[in-house]
C-alpha atoms as a PDB file:
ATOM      1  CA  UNK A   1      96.450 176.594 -48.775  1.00  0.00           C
ATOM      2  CA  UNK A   2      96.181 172.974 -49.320  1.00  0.00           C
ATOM      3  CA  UNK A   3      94.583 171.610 -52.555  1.00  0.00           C
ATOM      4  CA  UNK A   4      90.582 170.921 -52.377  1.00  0.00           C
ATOM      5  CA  UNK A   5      90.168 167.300 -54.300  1.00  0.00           C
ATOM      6  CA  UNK A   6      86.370 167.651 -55.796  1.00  0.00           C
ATOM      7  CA  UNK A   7      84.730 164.622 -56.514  1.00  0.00           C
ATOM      8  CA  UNK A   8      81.508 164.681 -58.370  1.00  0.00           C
ATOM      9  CA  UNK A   9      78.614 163.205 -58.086  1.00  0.00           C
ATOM     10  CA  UNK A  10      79.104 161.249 -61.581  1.00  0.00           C
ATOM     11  CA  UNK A  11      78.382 157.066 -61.469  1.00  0.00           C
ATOM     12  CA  UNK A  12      80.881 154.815 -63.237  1.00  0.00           C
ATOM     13  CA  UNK A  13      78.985 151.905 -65.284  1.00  0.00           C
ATOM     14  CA  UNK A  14      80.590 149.207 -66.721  1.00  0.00           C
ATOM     15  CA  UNK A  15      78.914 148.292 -70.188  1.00  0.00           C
ATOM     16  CA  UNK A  16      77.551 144.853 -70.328  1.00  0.00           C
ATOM     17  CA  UNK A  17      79.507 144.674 -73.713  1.00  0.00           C
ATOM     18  CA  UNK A  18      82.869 145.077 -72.221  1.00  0.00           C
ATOM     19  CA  UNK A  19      82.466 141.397 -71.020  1.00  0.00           C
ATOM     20  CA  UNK A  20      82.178 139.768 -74.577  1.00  0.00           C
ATOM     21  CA  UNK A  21      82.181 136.799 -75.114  1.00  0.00           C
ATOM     22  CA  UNK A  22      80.812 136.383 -71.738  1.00  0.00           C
ATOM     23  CA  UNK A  23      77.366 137.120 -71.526  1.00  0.00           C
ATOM     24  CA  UNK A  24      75.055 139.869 -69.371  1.00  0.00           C
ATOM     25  CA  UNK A  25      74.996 137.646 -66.405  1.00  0.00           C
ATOM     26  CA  UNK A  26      78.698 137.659 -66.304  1.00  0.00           C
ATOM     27  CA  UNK A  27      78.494 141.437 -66.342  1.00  0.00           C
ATOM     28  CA  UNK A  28      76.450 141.802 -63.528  1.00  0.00           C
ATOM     29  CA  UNK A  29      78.282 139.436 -61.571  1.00  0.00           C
ATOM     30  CA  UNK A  30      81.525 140.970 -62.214  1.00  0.00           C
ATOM     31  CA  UNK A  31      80.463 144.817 -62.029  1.00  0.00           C
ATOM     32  CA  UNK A  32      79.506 143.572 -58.120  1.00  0.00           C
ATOM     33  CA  UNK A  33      82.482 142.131 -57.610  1.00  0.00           C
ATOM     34  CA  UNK A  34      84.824 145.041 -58.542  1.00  0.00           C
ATOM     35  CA  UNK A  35      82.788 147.832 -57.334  1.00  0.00           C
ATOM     36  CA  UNK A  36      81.143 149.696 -60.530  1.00  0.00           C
ATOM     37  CA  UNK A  37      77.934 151.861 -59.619  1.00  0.00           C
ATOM     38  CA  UNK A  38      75.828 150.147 -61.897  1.00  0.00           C
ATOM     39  CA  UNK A  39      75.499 148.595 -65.867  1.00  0.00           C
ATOM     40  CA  UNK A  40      74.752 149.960 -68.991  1.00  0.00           C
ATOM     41  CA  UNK A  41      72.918 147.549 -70.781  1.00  0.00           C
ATOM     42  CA  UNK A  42      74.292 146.846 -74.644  1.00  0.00           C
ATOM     43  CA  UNK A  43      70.860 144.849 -76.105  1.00  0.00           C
ATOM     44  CA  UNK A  44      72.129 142.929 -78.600  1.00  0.00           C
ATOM     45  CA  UNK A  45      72.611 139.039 -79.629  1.00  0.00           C
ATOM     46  CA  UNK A  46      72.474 138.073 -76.403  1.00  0.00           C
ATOM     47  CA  UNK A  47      69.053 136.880 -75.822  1.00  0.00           C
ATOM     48  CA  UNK A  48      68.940 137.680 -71.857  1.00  0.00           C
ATOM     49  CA  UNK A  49      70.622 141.140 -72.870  1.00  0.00           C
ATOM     50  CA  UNK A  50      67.009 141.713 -74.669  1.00  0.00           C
ATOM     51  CA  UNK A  51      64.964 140.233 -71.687  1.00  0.00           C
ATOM     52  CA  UNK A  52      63.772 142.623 -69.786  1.00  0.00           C
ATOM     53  CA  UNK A  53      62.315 140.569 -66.667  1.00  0.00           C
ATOM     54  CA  UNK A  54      65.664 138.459 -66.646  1.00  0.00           C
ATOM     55  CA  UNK A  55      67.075 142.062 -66.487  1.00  0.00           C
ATOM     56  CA  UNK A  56      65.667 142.960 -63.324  1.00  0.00           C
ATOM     57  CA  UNK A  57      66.211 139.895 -61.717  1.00  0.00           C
ATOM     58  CA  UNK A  58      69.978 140.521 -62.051  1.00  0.00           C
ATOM     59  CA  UNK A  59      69.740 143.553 -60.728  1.00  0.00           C
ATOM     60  CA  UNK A  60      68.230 142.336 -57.859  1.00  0.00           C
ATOM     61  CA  UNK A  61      70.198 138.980 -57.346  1.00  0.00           C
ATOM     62  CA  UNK A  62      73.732 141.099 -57.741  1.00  0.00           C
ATOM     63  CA  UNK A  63      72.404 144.361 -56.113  1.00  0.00           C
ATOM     64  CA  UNK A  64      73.748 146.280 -59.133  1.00  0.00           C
ATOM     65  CA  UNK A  65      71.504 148.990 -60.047  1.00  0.00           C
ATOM     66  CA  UNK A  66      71.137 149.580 -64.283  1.00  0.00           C
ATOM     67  CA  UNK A  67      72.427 152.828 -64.559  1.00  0.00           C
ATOM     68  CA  UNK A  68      71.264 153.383 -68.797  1.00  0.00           C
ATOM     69  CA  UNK A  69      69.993 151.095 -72.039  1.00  0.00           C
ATOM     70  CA  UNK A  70      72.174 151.175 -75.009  1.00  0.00           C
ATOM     71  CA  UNK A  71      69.380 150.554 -78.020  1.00  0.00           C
ATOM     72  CA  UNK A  72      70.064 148.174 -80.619  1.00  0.00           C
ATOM     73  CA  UNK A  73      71.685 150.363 -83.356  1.00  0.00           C
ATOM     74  CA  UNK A  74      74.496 148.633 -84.465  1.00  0.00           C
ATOM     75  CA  UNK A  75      74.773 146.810 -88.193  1.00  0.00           C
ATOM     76  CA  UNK A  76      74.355 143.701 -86.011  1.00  0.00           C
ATOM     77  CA  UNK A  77      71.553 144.473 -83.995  1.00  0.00           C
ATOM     78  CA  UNK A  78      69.298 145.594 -86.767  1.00  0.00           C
ATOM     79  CA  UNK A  79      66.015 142.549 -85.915  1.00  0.00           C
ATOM     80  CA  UNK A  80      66.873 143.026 -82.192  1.00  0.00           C
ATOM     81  CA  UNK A  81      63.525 144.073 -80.674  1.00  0.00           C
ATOM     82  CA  UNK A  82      62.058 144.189 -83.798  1.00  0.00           C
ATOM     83  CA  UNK A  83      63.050 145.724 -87.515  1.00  0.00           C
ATOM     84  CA  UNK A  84      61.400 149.439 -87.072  1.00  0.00           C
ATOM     85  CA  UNK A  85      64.122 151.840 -85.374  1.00  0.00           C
ATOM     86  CA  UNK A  86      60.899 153.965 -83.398  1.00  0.00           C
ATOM     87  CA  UNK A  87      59.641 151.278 -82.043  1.00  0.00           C
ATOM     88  CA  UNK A  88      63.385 150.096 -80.461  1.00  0.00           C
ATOM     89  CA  UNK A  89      63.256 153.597 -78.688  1.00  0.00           C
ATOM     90  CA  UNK A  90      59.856 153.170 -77.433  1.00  0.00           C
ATOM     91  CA  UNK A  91      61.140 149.850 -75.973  1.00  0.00           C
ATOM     92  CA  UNK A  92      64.572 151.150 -74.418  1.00  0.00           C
ATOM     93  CA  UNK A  93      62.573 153.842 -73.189  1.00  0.00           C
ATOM     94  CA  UNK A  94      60.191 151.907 -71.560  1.00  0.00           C
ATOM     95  CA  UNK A  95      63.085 149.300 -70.015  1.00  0.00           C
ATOM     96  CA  UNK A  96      64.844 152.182 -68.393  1.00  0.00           C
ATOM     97  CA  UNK A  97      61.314 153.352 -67.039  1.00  0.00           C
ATOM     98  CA  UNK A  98      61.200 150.000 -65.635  1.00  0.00           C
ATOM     99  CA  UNK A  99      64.518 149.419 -64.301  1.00  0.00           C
ATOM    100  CA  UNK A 100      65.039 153.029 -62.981  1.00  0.00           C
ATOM    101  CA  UNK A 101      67.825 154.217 -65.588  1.00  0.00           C
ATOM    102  CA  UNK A 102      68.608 157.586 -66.425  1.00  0.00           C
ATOM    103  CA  UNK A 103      69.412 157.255 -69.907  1.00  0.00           C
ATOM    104  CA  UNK A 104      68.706 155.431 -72.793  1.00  0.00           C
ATOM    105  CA  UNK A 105      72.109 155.798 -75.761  1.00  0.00           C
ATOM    106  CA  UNK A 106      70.891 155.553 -79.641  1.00  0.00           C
ATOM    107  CA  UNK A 107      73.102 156.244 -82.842  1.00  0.00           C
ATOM    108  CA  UNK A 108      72.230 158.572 -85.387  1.00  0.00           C
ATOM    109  CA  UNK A 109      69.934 156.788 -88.066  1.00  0.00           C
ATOM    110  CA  UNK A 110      71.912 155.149 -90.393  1.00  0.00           C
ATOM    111  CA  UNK A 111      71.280 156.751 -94.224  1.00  0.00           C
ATOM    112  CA  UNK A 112      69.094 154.153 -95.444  1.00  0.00           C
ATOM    113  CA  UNK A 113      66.613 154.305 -92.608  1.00  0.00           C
ATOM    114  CA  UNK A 114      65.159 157.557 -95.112  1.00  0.00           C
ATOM    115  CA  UNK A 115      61.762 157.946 -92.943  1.00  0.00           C
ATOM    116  CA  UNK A 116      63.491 157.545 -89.439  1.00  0.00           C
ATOM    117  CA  UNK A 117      66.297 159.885 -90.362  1.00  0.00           C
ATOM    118  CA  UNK A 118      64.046 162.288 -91.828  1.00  0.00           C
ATOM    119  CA  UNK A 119      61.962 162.544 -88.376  1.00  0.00           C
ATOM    120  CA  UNK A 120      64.687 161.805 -86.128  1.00  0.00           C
ATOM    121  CA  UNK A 121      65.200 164.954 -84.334  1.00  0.00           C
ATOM    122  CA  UNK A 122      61.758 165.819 -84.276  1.00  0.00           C
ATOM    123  CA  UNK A 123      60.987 162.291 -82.945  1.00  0.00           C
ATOM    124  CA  UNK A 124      63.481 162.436 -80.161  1.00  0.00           C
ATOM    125  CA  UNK A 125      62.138 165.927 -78.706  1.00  0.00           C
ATOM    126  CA  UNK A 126      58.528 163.759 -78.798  1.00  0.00           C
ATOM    127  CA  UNK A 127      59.870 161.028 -76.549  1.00  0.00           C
ATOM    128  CA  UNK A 128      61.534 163.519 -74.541  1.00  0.00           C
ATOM    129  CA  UNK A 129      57.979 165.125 -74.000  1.00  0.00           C
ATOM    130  CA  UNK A 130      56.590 162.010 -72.508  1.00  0.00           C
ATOM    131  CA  UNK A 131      59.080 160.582 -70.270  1.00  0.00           C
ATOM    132  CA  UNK A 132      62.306 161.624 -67.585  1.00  0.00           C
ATOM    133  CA  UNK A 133      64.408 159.540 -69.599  1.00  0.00           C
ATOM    134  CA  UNK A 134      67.119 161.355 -71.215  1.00  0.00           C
ATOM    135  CA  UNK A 135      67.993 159.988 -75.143  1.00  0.00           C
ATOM    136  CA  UNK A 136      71.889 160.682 -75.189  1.00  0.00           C
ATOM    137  CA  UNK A 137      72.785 160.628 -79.424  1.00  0.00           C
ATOM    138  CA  UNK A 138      75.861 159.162 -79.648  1.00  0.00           C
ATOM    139  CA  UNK A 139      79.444 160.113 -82.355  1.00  0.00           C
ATOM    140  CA  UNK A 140      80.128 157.836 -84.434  1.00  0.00           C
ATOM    141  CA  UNK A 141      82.619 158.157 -87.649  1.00  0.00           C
ATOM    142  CA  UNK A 142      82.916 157.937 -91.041  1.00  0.00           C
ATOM    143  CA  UNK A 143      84.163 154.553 -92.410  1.00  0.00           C
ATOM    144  CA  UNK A 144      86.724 154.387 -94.767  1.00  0.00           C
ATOM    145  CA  UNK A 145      86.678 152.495 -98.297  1.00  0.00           C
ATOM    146  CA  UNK A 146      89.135 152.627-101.251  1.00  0.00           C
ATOM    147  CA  UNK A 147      90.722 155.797 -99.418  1.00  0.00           C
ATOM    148  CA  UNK A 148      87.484 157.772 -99.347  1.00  0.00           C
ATOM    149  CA  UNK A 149      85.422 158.528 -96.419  1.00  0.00           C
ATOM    150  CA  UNK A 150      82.195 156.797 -96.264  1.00  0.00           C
ATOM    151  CA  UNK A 151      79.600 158.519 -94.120  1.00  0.00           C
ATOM    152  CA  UNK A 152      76.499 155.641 -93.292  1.00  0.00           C
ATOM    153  CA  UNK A 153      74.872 157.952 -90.732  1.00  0.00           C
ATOM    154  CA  UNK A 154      72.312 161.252 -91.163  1.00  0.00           C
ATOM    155  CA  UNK A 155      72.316 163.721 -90.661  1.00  0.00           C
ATOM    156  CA  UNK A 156      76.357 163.031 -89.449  1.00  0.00           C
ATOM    157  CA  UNK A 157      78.074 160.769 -87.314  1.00  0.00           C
ATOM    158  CA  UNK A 158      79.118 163.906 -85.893  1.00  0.00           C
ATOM    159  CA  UNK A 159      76.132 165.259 -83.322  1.00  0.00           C
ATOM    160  CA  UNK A 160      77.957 168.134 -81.901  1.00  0.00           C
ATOM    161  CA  UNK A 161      76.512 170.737 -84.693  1.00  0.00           C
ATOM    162  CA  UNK A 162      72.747 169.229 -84.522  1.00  0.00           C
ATOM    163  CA  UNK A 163      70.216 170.855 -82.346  1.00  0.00           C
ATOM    164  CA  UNK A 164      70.802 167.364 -79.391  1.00  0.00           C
ATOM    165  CA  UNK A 165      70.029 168.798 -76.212  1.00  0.00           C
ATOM    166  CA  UNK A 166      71.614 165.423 -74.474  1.00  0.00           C
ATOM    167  CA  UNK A 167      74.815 163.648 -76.391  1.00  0.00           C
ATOM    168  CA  UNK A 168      77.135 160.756 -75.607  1.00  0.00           C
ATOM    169  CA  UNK A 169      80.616 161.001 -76.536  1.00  0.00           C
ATOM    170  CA  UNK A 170      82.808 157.959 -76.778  1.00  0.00           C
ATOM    171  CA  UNK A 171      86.225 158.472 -76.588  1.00  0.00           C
ATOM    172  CA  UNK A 172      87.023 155.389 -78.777  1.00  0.00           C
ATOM    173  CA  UNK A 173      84.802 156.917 -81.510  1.00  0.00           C
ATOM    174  CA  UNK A 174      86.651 159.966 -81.250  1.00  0.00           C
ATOM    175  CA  UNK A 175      90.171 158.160 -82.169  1.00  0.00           C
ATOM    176  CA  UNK A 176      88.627 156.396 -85.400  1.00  0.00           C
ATOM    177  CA  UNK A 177      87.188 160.192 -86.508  1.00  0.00           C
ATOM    178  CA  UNK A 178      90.316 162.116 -86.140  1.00  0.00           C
ATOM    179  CA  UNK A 179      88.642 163.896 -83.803  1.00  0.00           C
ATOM    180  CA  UNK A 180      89.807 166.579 -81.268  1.00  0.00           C
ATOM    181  CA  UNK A 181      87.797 165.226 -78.119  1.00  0.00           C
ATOM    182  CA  UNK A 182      88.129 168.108 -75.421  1.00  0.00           C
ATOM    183  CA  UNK A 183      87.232 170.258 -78.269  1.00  0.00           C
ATOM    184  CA  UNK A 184      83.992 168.508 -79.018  1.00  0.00           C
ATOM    185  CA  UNK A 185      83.612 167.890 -75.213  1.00  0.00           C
ATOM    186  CA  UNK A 186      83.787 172.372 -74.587  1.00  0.00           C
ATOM    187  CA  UNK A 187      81.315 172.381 -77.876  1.00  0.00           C
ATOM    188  CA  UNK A 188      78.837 170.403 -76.001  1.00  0.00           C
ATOM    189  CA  UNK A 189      79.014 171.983 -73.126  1.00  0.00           C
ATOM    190  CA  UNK A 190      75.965 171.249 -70.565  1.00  0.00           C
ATOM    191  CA  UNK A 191      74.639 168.970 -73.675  1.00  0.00           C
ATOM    192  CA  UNK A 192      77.499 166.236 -72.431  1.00  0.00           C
ATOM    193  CA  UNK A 193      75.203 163.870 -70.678  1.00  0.00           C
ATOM    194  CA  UNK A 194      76.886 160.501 -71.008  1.00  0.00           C
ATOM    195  CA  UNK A 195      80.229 159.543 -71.607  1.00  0.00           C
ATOM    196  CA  UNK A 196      81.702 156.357 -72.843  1.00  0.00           C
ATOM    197  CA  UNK A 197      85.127 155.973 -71.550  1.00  0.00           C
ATOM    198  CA  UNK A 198      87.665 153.927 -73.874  1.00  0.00           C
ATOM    199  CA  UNK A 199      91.083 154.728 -75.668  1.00  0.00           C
ATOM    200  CA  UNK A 200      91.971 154.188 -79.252  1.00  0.00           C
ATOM    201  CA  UNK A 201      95.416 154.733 -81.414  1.00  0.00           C
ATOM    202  CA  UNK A 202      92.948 155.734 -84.091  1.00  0.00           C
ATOM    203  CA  UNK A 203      95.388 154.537 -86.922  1.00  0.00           C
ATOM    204  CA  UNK A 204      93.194 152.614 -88.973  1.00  0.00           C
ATOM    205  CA  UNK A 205      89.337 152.454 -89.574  1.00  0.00           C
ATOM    206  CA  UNK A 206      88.793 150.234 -86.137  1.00  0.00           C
ATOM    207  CA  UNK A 207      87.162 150.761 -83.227  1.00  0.00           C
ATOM    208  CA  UNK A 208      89.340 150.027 -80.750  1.00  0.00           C
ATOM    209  CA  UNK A 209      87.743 150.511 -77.524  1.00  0.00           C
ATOM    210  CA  UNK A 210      90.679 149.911 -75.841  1.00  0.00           C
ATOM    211  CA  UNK A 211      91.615 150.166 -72.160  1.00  0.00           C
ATOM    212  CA  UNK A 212      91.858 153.395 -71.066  1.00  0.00           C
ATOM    213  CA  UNK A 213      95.174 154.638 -70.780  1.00  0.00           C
ATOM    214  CA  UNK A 214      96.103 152.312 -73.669  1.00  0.00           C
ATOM    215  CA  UNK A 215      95.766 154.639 -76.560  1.00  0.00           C
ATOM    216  CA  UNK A 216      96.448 158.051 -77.202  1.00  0.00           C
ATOM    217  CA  UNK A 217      92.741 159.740 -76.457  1.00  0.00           C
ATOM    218  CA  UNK A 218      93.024 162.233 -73.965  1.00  0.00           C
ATOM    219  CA  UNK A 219      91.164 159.816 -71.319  1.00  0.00           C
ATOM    220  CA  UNK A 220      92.504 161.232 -68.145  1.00  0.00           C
ATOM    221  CA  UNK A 221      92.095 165.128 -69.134  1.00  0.00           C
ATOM    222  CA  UNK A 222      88.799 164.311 -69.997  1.00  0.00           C
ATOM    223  CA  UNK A 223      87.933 162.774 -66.870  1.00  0.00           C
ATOM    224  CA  UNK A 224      89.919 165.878 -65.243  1.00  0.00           C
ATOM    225  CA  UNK A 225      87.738 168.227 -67.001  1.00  0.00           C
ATOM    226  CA  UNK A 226      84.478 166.823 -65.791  1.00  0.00           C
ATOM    227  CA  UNK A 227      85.019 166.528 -62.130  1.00  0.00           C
ATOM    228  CA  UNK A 228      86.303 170.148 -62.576  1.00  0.00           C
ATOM    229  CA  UNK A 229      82.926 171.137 -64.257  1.00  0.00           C
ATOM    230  CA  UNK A 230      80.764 169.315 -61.896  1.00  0.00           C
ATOM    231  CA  UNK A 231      79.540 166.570 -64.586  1.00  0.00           C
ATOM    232  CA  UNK A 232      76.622 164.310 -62.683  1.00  0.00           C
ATOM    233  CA  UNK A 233      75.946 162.502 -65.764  1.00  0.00           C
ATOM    234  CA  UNK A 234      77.282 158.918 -66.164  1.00  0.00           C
ATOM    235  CA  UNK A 235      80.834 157.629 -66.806  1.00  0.00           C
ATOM    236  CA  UNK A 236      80.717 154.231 -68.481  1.00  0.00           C
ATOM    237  CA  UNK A 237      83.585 152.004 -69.523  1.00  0.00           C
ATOM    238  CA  UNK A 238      83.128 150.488 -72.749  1.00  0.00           C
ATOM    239  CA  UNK A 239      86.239 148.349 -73.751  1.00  0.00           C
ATOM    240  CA  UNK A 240      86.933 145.349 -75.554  1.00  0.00           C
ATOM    241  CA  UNK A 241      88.231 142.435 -73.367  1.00  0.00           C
ATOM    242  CA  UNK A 242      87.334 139.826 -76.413  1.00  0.00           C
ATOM    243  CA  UNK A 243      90.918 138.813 -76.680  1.00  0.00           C
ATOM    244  CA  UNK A 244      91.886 138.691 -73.196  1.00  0.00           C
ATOM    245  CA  UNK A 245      94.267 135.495 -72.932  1.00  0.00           C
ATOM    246  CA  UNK A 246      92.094 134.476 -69.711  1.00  0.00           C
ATOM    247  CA  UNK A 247      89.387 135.236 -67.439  1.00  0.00           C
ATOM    248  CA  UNK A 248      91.766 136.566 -65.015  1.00  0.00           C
ATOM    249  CA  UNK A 249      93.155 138.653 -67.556  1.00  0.00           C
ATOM    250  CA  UNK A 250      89.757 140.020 -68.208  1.00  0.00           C
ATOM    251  CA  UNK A 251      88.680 140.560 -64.809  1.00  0.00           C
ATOM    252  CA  UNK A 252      92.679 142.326 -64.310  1.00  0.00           C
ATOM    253  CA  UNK A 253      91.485 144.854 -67.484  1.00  0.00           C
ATOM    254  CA  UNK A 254      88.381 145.791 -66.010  1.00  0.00           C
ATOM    255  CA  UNK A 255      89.757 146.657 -62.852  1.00  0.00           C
ATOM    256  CA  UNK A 256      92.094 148.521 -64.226  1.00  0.00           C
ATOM    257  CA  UNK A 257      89.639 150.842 -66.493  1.00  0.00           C
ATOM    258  CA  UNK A 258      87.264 151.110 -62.794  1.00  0.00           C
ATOM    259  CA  UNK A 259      90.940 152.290 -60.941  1.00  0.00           C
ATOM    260  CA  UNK A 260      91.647 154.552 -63.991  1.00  0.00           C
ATOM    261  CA  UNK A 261      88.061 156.689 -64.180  1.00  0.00           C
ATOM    262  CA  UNK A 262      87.819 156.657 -60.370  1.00  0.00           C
ATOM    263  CA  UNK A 263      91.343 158.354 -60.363  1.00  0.00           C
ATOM    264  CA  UNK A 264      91.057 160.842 -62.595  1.00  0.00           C
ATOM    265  CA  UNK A 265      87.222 161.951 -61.727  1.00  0.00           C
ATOM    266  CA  UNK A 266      88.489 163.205 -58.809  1.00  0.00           C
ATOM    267  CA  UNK A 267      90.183 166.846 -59.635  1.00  0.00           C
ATOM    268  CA  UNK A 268      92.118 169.019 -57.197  1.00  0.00           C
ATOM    269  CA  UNK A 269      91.454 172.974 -57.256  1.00  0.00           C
END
């Protein structure tokens, strides 16, 4: 009996980030071109990344559908939309309303956020009361100073153990933890809603966000195990391109990561 390949029904985004230092425009314009699904949106510096009307316009212009919002959680990001961490939810949530996406990615609340942390679970299962939008809490990792761990994030960078009903797990994340990614992956179980496909070597205390492929993060298994378990959340590739010798080269990298994910999401039984 011949192999059945099964294919599920899972989108592959390209994150607006992996274009930087082009901007969202270029994302949009270059998802179209190669074939992604759709965009995550990363708001950050970019002022028409946080422009929700210019937003939709893109869509429309490149016919390139955003798929999910990535909040502004990073160290970076912290006066994008504002300084209070609630009211950046309330805003992603109310973008992806908008602009039809399923899923809106946030961090855990970093440890000096005290009130925010304190309510964060609570808060979530709130939002989740009031809207189809799924809020996807996202690993992160310990940083590392002097030779000691540094955790910045409560309850954990770690939001296997917590009671998430929807998590993102990035793969690149993973390789800067030390940790076992199909392991967390069979932890989550149902609870893996979003995925954010990069590699990573993991050596030192970077995120690497490399091309898939590229690192030693079990990429293609994990890709394997999905279409095997009938995943239909979203696959999106976030990878640094930021020292890509040339456009070409960029374009080339991207392509590649699209070519990977579509190749492995489809599993034969």
């Amino acid at each position: 009996m011949a192999d059945v390949i099964r294919v599920p029904n899972a989108k592959i985004a390209l994150s607006t980030a992996s274009v930087y230092p082009e901007r969202t425009p270029d994302a949009f314009e270059l998802a179209a071109r190669l074939g992604y699904d759709g965009v995550e949106i990363m708001v950050g510096a970019d002022p028409v990344s946080q422009d929700i009307d210019v937003i939709e316009r893109l869509s429309e212009h490149y016919q390139v559908p955003v798929l999910a919002i990535h909040a502004p959680c990073l160290l970076v990001t912290q006066r994008v939309w504002g300084r209070d961490p609630w009211a950046k939810l309330v805003k992603a949530q109310k973008a992806a309303e908008r602009l039809g996406a399923s899923t809106v990615v946030v961090h855990p609340p970093f440890r000096w956020q005290r009130d925010y942390a304190r309510d964060f679970e609570a808060g979530l299962a709130r939002m989740r009361d009031e809207t189809d939008v799924t809020f996807a809490v996202e690993n992160m990792f310990p940083l590392r100073a002097r030779g000691n761990d540094v955790v910045p994030y409560s309850p954990s960078w770690d939001p296997v153990d917590f009671d998430f009903p929807q998590v993102t797990l990035d793969l690149s994340h993973t390789a800067v933890s030390g940790s076992d990614a199909m392991e967390m992956a069979a932890k989550l179980g149902d609870r893996l809603a979003h995925l954010h496909l990069a590699d990573g070597i993991g050596v030192t205390n970077k995120d690497e966000h490399l091309v898939p492929g590229r690192g030693n993060q079990p990429c293609a298994q994990m890709l394997e195990r999905l279409a095997n378990t009938g995943y239909s959340g979203l696959v999106v590739l976030e990878i640094n391109t930021r020292r890509a010798a040339s456009r070409t080269e960029r374009i080339d990298d991207l392509a590649e990561a699209l070519a990977f994910a579509r190749l492995h999401l489809a599993a034969s039984t």
